[in-house]
Protein backbone atom coordinates (compact mmCIF):
# COMPACT_ATOMS: atom_id res chain seq x y z
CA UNK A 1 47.07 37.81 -181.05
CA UNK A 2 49.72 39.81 -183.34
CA UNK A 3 51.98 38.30 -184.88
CA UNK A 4 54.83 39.94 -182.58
CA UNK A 5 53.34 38.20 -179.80
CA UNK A 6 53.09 35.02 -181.07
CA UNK A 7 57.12 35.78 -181.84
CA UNK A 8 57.63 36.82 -178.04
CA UNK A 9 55.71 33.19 -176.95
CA UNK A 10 57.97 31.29 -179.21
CA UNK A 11 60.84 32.61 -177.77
CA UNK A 12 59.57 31.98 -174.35
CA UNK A 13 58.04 28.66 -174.35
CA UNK A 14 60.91 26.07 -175.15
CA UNK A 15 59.75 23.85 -178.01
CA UNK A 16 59.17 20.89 -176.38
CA UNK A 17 57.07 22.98 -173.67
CA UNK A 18 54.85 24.02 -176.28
CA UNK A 19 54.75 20.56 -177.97
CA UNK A 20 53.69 19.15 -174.44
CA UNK A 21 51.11 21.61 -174.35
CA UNK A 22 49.90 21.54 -177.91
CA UNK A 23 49.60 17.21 -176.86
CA UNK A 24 47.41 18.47 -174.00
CA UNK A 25 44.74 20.60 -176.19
CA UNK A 26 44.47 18.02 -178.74
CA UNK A 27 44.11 15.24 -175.97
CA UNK A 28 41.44 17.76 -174.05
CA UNK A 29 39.68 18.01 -178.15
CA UNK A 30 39.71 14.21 -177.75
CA UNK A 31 37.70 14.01 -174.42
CA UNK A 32 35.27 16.37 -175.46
CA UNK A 33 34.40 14.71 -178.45
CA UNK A 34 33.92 11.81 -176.71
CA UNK A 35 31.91 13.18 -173.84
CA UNK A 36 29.61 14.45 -176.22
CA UNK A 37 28.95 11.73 -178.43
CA UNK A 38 28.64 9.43 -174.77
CA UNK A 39 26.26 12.48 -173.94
CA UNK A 40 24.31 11.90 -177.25
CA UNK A 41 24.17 8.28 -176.93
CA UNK A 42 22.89 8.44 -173.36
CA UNK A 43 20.23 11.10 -174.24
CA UNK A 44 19.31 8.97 -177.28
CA UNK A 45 18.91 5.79 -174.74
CA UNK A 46 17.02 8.04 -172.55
CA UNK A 47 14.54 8.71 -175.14
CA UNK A 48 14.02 5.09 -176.43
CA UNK A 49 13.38 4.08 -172.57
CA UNK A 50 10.94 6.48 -172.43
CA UNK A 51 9.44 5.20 -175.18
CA UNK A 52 9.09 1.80 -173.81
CA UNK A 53 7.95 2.93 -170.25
CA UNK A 54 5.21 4.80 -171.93
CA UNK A 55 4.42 1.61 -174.09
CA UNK A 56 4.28 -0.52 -171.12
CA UNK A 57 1.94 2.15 -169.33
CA UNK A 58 0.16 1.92 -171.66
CA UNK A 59 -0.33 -2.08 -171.40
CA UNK A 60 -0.63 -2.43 -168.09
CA UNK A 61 -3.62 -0.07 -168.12
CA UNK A 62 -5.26 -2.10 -170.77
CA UNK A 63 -4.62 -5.14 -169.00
CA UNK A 64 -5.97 -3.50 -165.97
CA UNK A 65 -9.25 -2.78 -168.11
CA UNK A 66 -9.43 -6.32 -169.39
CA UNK A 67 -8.59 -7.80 -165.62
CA UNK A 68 -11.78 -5.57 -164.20
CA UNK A 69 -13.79 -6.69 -167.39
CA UNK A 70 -13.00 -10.33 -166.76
CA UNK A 71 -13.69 -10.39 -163.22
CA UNK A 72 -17.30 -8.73 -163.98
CA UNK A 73 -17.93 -11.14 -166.65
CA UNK A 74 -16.59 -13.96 -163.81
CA UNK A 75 -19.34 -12.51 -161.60
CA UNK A 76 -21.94 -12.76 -163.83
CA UNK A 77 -21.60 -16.33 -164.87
CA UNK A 78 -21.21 -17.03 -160.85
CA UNK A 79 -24.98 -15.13 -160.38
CA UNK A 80 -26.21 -17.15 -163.64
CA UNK A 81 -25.20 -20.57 -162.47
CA UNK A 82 -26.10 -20.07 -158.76
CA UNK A 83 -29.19 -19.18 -159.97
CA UNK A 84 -29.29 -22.56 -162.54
CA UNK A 85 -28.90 -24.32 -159.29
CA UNK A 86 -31.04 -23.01 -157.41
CA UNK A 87 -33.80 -23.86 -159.60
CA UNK A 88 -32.60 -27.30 -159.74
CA UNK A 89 -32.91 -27.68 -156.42
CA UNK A 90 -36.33 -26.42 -155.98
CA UNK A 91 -37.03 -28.96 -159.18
CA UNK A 92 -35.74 -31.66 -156.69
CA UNK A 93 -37.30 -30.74 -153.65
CA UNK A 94 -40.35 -32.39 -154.34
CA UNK A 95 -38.92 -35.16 -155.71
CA UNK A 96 -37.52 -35.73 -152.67
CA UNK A 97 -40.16 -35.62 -150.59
C-alpha cells in the first residue's frame, strides 16, 4: 500500500474507527497466540499419554506372560502332589487291609 493510500484511509476512517479496529487485530494477535500455545500444550499432553499407554501395554503383556507362566507352574505342582498322594495311598492300602 502507497503511501497516498494510506493518506486516502486516514481521511476516511474516523480515528476512533480505526482505533476500534486496530483494538480488534491486536485482540485477534492475542487469541491466536493463545490458541497455539493451548494447541502446543495439548499436542505435548498427547504425546506424554501416549507414552504412558504404550508403557502400560507394555505391562500388561508382561503380566499376561507371568499370569500364563504362573498358572503352568500352578499345574505342575497340582500333577506333582496328586501324584505324592497317590503313592501314599497305595503305601496305605495294605496297611489297611
Amino acid at each position: 500500500m502507497n503511501l497516498r493510500a494510506v493518506e486516502e484511509v486516514s481521511t476516511q476512517v474516523p480515528a476512533d474507527d480505526f482505533q476500534a479496529l486496530e483494538d480488534k487485530v491486536y485482540r485477534t494477535i492475542e487469541l491466536y497466540k493463545s490458541a497455539r500455545e493451548a494447541r502446543s500444550i495439548a499436542e505435548r499432553d498427547v504425546q506424554r499419554l501416549r507414552e504412558q499407554l504404550e508403557q502400560r501395554e507394555e505391562e500388561v503383556e508382561n503380566m499376561r506372560r507371568e499370569l500364563v507362566s504362573l498358572r503352568k507352574e500352578r499345574e505342575l505342582v497340582r500333577s506333582r502332589v496328586e501324584k505324592m498322594l497317590a503313592q501314599i495311598d497305595r503305601i496305605e492300602e495294605p496297611a489297611a487291609s
